[in-house]
C-alpha atoms as a PDB file:
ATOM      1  CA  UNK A   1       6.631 -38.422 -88.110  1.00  0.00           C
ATOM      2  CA  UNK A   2       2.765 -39.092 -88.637  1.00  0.00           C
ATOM      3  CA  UNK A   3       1.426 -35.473 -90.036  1.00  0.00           C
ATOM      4  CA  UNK A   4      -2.386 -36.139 -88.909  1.00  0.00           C
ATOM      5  CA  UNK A   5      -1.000 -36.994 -85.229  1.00  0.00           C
ATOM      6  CA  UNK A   6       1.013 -33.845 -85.245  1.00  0.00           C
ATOM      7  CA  UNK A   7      -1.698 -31.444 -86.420  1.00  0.00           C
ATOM      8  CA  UNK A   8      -3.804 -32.819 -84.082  1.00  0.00           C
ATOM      9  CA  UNK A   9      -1.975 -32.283 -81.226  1.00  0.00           C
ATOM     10  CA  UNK A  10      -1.169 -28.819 -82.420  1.00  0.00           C
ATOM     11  CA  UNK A  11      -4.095 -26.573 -82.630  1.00  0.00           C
ATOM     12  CA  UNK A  12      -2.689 -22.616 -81.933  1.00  0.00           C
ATOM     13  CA  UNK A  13      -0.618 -20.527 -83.674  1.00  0.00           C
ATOM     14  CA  UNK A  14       1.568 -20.589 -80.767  1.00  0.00           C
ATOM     15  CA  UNK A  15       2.328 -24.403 -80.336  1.00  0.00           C
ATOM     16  CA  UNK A  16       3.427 -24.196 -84.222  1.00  0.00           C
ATOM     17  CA  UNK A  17       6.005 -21.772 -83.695  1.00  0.00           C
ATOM     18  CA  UNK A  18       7.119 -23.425 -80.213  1.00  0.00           C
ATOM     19  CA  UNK A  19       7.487 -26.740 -82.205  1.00  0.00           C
ATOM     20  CA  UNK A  20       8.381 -25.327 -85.206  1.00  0.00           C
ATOM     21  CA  UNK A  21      11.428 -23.951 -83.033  1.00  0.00           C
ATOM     22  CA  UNK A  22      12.164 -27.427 -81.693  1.00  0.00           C
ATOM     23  CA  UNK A  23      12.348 -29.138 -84.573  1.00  0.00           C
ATOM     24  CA  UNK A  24      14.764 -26.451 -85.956  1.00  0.00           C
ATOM     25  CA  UNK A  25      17.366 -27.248 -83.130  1.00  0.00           C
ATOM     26  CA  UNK A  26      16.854 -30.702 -83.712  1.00  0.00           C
ATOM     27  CA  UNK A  27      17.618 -30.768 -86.958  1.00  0.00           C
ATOM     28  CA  UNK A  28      21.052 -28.133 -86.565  1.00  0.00           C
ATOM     29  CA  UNK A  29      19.548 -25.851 -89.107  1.00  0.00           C
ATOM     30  CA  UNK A  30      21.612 -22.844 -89.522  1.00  0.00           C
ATOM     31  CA  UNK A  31      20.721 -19.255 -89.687  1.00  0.00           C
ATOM     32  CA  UNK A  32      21.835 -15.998 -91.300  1.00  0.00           C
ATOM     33  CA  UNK A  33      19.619 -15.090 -94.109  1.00  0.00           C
ATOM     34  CA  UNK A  34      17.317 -12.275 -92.211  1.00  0.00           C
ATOM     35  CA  UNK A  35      17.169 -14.469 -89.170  1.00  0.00           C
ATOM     36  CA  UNK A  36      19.283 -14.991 -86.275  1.00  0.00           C
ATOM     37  CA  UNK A  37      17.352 -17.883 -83.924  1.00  0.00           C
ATOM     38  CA  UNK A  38      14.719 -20.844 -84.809  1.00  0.00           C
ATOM     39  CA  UNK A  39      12.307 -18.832 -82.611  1.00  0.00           C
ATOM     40  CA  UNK A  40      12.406 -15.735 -85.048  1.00  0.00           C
ATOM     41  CA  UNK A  41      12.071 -17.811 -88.034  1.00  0.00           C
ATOM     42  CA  UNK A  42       9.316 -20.176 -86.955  1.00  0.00           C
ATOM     43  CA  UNK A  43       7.442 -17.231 -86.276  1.00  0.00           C
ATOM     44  CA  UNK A  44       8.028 -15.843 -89.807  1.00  0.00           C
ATOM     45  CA  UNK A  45       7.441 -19.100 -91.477  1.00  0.00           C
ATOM     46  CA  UNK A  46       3.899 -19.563 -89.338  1.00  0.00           C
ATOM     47  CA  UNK A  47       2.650 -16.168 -89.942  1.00  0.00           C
ATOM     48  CA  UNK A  48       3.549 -15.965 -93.377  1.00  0.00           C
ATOM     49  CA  UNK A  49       1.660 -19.704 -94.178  1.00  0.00           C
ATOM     50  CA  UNK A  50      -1.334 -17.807 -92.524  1.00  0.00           C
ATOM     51  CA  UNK A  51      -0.813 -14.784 -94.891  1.00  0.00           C
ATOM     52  CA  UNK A  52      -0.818 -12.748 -91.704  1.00  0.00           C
ATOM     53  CA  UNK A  53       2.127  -9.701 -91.529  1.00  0.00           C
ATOM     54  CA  UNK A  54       4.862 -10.196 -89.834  1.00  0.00           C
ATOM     55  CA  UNK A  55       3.710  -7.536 -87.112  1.00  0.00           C
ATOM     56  CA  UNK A  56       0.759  -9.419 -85.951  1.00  0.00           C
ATOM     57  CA  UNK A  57      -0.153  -8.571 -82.362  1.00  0.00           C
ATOM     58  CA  UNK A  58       1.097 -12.049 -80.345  1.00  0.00           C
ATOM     59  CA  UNK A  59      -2.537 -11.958 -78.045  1.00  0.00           C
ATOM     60  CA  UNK A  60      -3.856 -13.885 -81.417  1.00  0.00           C
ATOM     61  CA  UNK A  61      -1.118 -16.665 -81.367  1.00  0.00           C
ATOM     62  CA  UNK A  62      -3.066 -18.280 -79.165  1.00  0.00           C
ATOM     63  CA  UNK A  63      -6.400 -18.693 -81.768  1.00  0.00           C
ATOM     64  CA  UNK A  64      -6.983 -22.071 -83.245  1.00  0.00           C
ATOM     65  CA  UNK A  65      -6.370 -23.181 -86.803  1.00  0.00           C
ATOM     66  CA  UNK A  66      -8.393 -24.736 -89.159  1.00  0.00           C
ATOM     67  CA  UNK A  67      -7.647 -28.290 -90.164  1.00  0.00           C
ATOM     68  CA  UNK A  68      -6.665 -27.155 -93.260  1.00  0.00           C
ATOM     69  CA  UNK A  69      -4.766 -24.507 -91.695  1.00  0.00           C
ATOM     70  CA  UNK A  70      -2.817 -26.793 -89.322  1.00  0.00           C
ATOM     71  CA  UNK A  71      -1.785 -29.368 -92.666  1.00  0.00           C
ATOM     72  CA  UNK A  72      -0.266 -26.122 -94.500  1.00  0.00           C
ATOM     73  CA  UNK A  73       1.526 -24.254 -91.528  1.00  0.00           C
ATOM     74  CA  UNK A  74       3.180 -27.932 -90.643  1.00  0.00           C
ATOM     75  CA  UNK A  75       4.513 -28.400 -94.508  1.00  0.00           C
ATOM     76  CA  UNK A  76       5.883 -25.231 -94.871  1.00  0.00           C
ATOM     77  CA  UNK A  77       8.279 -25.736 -91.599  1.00  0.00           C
ATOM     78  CA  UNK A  78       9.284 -29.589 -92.554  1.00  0.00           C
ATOM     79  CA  UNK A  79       9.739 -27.845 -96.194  1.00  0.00           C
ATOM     80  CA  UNK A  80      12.696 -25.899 -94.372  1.00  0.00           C
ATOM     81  CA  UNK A  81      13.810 -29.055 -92.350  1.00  0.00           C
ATOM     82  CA  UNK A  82      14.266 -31.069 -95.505  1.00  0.00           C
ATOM     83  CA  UNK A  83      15.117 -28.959 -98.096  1.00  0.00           C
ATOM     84  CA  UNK A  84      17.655 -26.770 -95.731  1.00  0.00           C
ATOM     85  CA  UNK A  85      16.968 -23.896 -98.232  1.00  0.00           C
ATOM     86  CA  UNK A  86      16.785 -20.331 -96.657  1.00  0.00           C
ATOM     87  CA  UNK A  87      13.393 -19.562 -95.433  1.00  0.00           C
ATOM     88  CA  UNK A  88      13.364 -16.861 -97.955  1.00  0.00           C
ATOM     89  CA  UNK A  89      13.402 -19.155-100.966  1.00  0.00           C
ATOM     90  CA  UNK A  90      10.130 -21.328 -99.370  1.00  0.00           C
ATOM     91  CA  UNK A  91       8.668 -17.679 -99.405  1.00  0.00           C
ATOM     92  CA  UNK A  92      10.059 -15.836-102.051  1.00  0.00           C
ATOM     93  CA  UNK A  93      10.074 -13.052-100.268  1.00  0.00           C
ATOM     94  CA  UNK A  94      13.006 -10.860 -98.523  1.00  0.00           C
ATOM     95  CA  UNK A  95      12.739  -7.692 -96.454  1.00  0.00           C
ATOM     96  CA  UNK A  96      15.700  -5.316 -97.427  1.00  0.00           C
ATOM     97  CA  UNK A  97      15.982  -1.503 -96.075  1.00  0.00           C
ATOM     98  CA  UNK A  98      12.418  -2.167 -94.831  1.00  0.00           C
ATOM     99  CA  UNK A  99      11.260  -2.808 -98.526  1.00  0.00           C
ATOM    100  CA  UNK A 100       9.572  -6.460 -99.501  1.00  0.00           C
ATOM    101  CA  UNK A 101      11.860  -8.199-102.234  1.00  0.00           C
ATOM    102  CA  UNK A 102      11.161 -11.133-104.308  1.00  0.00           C
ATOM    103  CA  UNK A 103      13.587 -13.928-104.353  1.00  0.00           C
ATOM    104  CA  UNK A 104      14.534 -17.422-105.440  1.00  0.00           C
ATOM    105  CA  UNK A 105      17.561 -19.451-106.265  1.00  0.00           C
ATOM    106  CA  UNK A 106      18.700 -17.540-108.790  1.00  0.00           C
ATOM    107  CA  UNK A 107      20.140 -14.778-106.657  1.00  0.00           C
ATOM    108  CA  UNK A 108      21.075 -14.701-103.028  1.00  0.00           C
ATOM    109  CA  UNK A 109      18.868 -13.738-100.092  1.00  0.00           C
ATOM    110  CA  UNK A 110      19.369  -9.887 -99.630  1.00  0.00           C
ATOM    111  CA  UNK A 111      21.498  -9.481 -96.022  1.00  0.00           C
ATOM    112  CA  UNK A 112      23.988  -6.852 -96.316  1.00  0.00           C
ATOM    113  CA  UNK A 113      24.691  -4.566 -93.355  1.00  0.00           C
ATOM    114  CA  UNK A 114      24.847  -2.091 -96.633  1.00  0.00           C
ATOM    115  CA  UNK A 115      20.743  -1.500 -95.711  1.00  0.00           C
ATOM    116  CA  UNK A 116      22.187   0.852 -92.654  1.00  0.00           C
ATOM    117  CA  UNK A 117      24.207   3.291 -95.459  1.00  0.00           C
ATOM    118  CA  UNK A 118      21.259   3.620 -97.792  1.00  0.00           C
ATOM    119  CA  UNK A 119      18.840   4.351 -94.282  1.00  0.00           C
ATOM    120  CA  UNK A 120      21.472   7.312 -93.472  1.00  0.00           C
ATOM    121  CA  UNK A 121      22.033   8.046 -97.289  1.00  0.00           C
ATOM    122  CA  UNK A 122      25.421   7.222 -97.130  1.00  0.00           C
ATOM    123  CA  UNK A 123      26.197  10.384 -94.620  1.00  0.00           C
ATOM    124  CA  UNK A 124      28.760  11.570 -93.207  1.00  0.00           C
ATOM    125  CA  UNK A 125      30.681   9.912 -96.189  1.00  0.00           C
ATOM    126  CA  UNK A 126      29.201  11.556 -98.714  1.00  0.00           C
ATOM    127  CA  UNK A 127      26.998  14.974 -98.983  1.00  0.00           C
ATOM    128  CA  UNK A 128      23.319  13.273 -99.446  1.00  0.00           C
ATOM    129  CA  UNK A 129      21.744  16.029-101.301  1.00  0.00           C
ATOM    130  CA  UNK A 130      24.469  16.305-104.197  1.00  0.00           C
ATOM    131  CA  UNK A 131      24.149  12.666-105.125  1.00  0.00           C
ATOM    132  CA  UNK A 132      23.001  12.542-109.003  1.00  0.00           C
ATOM    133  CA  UNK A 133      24.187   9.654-110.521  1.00  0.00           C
ATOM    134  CA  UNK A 134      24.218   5.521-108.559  1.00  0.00           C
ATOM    135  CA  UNK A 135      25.680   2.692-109.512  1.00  0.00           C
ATOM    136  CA  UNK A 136      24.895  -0.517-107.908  1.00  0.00           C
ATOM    137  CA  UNK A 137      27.201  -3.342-109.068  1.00  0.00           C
ATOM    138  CA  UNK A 138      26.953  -6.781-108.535  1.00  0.00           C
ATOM    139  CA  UNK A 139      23.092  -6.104-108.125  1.00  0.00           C
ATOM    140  CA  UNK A 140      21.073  -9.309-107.543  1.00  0.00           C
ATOM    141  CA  UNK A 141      18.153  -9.436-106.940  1.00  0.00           C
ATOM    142  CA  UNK A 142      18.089  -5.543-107.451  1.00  0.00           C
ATOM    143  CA  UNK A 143      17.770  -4.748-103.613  1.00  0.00           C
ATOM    144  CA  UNK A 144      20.309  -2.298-102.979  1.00  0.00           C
ATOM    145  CA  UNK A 145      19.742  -0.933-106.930  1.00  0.00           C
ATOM    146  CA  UNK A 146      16.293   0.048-105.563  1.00  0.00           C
ATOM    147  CA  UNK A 147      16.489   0.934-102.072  1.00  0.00           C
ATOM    148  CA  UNK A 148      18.860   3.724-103.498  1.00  0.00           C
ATOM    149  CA  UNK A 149      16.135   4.849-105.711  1.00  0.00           C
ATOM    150  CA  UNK A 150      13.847   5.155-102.503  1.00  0.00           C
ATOM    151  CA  UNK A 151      16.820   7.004-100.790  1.00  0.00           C
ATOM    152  CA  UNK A 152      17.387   9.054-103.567  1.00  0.00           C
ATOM    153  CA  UNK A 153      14.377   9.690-105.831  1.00  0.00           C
ATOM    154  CA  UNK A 154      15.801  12.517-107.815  1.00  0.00           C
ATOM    155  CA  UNK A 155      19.122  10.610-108.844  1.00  0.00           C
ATOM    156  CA  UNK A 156      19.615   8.056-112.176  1.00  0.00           C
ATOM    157  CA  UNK A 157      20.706   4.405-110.610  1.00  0.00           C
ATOM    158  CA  UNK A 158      22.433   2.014-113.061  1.00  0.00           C
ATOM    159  CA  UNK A 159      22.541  -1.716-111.641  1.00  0.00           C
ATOM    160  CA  UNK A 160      24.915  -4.703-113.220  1.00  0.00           C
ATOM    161  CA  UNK A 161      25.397  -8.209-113.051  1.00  0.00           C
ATOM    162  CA  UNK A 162      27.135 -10.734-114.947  1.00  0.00           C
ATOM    163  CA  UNK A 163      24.494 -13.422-113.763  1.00  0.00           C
ATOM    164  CA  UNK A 164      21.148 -13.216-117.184  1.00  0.00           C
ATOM    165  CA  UNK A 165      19.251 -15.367-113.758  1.00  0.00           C
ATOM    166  CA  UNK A 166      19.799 -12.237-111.516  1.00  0.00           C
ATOM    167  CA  UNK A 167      18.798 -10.045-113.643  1.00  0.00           C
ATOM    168  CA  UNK A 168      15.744 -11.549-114.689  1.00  0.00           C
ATOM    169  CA  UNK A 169      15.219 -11.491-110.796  1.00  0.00           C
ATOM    170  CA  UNK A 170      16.195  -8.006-110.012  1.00  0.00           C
ATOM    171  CA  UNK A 171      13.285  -7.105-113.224  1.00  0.00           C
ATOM    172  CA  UNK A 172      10.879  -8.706-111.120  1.00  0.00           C
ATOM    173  CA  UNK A 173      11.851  -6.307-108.797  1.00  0.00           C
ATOM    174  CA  UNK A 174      11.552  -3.619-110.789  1.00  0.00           C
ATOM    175  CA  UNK A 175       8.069  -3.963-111.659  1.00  0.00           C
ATOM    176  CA  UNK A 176       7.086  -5.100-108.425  1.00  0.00           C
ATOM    177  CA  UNK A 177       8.100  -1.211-107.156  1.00  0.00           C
ATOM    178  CA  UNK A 178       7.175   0.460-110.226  1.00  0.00           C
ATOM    179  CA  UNK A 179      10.852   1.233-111.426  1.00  0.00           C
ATOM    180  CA  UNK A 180      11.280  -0.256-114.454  1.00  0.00           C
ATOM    181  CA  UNK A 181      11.699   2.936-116.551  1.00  0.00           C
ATOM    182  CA  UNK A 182      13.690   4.215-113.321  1.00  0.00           C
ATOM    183  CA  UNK A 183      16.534   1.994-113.016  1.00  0.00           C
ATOM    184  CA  UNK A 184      19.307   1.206-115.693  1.00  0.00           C
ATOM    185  CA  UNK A 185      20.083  -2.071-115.659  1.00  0.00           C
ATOM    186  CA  UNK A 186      23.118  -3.876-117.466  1.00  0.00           C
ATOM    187  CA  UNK A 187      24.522  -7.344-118.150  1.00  0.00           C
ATOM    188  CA  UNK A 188      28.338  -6.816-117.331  1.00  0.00           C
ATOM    189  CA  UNK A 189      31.446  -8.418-115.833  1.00  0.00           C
ATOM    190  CA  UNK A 190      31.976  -5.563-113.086  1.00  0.00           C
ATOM    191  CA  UNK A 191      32.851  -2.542-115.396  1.00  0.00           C
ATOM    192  CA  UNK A 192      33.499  -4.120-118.797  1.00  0.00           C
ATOM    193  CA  UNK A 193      29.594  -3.293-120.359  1.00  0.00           C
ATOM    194  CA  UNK A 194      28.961  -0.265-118.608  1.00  0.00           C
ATOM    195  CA  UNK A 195      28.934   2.096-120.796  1.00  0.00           C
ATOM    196  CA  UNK A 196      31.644   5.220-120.146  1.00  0.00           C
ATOM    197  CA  UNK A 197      30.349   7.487-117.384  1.00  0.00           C
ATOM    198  CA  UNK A 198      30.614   9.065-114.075  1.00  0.00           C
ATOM    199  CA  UNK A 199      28.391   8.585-110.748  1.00  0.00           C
ATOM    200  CA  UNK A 200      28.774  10.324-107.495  1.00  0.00           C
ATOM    201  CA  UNK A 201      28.805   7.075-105.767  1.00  0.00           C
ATOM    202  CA  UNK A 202      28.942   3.260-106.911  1.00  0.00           C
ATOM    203  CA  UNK A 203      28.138   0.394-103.744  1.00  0.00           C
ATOM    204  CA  UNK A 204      28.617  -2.917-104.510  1.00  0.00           C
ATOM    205  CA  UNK A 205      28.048  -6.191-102.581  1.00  0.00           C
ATOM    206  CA  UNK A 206      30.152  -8.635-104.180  1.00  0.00           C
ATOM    207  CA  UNK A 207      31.308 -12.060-104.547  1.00  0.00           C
ATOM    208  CA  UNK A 208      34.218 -12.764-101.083  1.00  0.00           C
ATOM    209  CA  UNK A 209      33.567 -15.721 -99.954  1.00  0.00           C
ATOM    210  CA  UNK A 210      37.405 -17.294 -99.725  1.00  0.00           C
ATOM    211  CA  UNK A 211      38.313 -20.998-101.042  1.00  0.00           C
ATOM    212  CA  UNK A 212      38.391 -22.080 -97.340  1.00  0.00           C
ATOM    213  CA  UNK A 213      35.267 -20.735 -96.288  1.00  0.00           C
ATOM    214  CA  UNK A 214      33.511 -21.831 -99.489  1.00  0.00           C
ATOM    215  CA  UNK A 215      34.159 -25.661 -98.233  1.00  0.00           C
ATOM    216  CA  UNK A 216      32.818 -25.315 -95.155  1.00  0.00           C
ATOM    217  CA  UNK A 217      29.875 -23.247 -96.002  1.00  0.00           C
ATOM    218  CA  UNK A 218      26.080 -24.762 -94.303  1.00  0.00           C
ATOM    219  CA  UNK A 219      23.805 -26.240 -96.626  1.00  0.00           C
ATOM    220  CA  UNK A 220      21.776 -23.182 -96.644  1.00  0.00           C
ATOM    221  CA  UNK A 221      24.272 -21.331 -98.051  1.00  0.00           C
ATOM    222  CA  UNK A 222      25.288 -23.721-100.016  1.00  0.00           C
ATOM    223  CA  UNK A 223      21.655 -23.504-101.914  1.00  0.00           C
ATOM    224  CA  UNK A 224      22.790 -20.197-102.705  1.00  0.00           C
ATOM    225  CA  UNK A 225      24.840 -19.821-106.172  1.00  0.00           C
ATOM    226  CA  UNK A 226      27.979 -20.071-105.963  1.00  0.00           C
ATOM    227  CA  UNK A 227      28.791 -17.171-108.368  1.00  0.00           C
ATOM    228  CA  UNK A 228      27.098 -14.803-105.920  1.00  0.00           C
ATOM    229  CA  UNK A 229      29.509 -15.987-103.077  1.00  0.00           C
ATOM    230  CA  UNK A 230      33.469 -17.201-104.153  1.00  0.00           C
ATOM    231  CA  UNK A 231      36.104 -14.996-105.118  1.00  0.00           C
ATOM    232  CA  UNK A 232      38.644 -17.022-105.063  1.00  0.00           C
ATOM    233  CA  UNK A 233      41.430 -18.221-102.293  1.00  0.00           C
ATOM    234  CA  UNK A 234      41.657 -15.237-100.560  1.00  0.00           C
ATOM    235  CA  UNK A 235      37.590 -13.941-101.210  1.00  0.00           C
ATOM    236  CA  UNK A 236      39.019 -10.721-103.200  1.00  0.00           C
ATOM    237  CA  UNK A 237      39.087 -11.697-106.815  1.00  0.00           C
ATOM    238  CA  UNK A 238      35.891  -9.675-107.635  1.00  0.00           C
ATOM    239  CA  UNK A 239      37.215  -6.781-105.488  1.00  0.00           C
ATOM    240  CA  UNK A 240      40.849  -6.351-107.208  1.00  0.00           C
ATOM    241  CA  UNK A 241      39.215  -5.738-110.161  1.00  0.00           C
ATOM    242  CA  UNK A 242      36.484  -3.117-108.804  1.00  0.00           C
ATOM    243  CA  UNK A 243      39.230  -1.289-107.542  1.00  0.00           C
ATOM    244  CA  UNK A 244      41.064  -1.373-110.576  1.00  0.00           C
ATOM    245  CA  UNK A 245      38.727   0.546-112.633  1.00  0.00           C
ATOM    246  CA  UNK A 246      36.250   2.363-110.071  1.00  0.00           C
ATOM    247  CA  UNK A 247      37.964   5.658-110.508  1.00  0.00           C
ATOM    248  CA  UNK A 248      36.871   5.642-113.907  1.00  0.00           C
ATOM    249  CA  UNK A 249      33.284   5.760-112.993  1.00  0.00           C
ATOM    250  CA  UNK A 250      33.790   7.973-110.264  1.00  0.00           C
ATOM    251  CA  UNK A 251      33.182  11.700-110.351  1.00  0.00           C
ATOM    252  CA  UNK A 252      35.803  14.060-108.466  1.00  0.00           C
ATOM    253  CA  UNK A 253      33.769  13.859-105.191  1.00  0.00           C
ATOM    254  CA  UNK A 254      32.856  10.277-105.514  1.00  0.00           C
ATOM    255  CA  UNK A 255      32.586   7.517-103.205  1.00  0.00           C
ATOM    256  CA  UNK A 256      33.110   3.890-103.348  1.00  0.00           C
ATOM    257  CA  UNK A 257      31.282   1.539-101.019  1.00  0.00           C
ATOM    258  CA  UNK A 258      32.138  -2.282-101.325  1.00  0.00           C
ATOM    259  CA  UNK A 259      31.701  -5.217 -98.665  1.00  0.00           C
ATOM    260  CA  UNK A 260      34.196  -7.890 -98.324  1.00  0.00           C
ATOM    261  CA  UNK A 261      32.684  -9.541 -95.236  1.00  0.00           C
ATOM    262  CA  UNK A 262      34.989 -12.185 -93.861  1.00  0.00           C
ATOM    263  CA  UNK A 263      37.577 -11.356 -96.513  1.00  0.00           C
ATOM    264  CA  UNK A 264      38.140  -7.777 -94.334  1.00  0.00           C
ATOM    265  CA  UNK A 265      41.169  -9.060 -92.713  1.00  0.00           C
ATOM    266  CA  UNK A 266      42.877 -10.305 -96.060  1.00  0.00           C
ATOM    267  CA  UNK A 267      42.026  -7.013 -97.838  1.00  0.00           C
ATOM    268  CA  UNK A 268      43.617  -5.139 -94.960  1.00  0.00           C
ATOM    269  CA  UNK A 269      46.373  -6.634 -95.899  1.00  0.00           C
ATOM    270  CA  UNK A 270      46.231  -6.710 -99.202  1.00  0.00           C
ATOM    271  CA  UNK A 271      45.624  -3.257 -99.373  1.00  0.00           C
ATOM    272  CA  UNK A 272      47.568  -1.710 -96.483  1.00  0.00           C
ATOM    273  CA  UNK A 273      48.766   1.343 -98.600  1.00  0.00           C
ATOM    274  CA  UNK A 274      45.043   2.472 -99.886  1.00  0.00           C
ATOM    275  CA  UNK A 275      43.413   5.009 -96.950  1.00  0.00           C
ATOM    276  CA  UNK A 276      40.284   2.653 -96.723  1.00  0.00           C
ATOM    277  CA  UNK A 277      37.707   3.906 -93.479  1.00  0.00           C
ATOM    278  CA  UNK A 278      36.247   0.876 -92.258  1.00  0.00           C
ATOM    279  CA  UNK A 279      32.256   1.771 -91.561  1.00  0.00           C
ATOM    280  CA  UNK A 280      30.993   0.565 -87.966  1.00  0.00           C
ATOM    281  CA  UNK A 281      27.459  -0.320 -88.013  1.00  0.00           C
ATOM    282  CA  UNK A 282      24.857   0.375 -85.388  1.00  0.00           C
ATOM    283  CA  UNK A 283      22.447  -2.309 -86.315  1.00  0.00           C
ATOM    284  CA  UNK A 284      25.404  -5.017 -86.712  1.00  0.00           C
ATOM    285  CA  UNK A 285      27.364  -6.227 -89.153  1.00  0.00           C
ATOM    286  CA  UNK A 286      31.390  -5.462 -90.376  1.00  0.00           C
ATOM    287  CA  UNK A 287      33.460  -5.891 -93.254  1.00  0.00           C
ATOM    288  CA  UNK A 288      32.071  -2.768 -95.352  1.00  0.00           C
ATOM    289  CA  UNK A 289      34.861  -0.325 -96.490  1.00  0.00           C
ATOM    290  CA  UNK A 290      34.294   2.895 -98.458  1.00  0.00           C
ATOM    291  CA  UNK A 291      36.686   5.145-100.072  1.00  0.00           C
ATOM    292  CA  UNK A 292      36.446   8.541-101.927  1.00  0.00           C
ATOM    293  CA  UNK A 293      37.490   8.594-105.938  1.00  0.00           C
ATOM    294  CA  UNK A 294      40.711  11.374-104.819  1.00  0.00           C
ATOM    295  CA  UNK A 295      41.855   8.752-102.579  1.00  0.00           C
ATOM    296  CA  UNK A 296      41.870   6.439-104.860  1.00  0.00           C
ATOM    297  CA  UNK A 297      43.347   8.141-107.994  1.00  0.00           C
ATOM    298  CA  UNK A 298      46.370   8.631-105.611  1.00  0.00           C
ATOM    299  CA  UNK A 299      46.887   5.135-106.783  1.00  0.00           C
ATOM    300  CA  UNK A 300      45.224   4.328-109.227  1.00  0.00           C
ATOM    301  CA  UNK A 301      44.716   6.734-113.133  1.00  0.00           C
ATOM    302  CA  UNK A 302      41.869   6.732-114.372  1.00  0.00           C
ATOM    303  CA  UNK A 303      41.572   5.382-118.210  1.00  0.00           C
ATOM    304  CA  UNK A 304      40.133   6.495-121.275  1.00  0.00           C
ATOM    305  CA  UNK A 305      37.447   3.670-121.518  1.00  0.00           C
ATOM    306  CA  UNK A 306      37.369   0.065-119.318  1.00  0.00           C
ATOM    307  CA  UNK A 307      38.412  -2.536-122.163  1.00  0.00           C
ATOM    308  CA  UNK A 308      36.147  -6.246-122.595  1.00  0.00           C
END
């Protein structure tokens, strides 16, 4: 593919994306990180090589480029074509909860139907306006950590990870919306570094990704790590234990929120006897269970202290 032949043959914003989309098909990219066709990500990838917003009016797709224009706009889409990374990690950038979020390979692209619950505070589950105390585990890149901060501004969030990468990620985030001094953030294997206290409600998007699934996965997710996706054979290894210990972080009219994605049918199983309310979501998505800390202490006692 001769690049001077192409970019002179495609002059407007317009034949970029159209092409941009072809070429997408034809190479059987695959989609699912803030996307769901070519069309909606060529359009992304186009506007955001112009450093235009995401929003701009379509009467302008049809302006010319600029030579130099034309050279950049077609790199950036055969950058996704070859490298088959997530168009998020050619732009280090991610929209979560309507908030900008920076991102690389370190951490995965922020895409959990989670965004909804923080939008709606978490209501009818919980009551919104006695909410003190978040914790955010399995954080990231940070972007649930903070959009609960924006949800909540009076309320302390703690976010963990056992990934140093993430974390040095989800700082970036921090200071890119000015809540560094805000947020708590801890290096931890699920509970085991956090220190000994209670929040009203603790949402975490975990590791589920089963053994089977994990082997089939598409070579963007693949680009992903790995410890931000498997959890074993059956996708729950990261959940047993978050169970396990949650009602020792929760306060008596707490809420857990977790999402197990695919893994939904093997925790329903799994977990038959716990009283889990599935969430349906308006904006799509499934797999998202929450349940309140007096449900759970049916079941499970709460300890002293969460041993290392």
């Amino acid at each position: 593919m001769e690049t001077t032949s192409i970019t002179d043959e495609l002059t407007t914003l317009r034949d970029y994306i159209r092409w941009g989309s072809s070429e997408f098909y034809r190479a059987n990219l695959s989609f699912g990180h803030g996307f769901n066709s070519a069309l909606d990500e060529a359009v992304y990838l186009v506007l955001h090589a112009l450093h235009l917003p995401w929003d701009w009016p379509e009467k302008y797709f049809d302006c010319e480029l600029t030579q130099e224009e034309r050279s950049y706009v077609f790199a950036i889409l055969m950058q996704r074509i070859k490298t088959r990374q997530p168009a998020a990690y050619i732009t280090h950038e991610a929209w979560f909860c309507g908030l900008p979020f920076y991102v690389d390979e370190r951490v995965l692209v922020p895409r959990s139907p989670i965004a909804e619950l923080i939008q709606q505070r978490f209501e009818p589950w919980l009551n919104a306006d006695k909410v003190t105390r978040i914790l955010d585990l399995c954080t990231g890149s940070g972007c649930i950590a903070i959009s609960c901060q924006h949800a909540f501004p009076d309320a302390h969030v703690c976010a963990s990870d056992l990934s140093l990468d993430a974390l040095e990620v989800a700082k970036i985030n921090l200071e890119n919306h000015h809540l560094s001094r805000e947020i708590e953030l801890y290096e931890s294997d699920v509970f085991t570094q956090i220190p000994q206290q209670e929040f009203d409600l603790i949402v975490s998007n975990p590791p589920y990704v089963d053994a089977d699934d994990m082997a089939e996965l598409a070579d963007e997710f693949k680009a992903e790590p790995s410890m931000g996706l498997a959890a074993g054979e059956n996708g729950l290894e990261i959940v047993d234990r978050i169970l396990e210990h949650a009602s020792d972080y929760l306060t008596e009219q707490g809420l857990l929120v977790v999402e197990v994605g695919n893994s939904q049918q093997a925790m329903m199983l799994k977990y038959d006897y716990l009283p889990l309310s599935w969430i349906d979501f308006e904006y799509g998505g499934s797999g998202v269970f929450c349940i309140t800390a007096q449900e759970l202490r049916e079941f499970y006692q709460p300890q002293a202290a969460v041993s290392s």
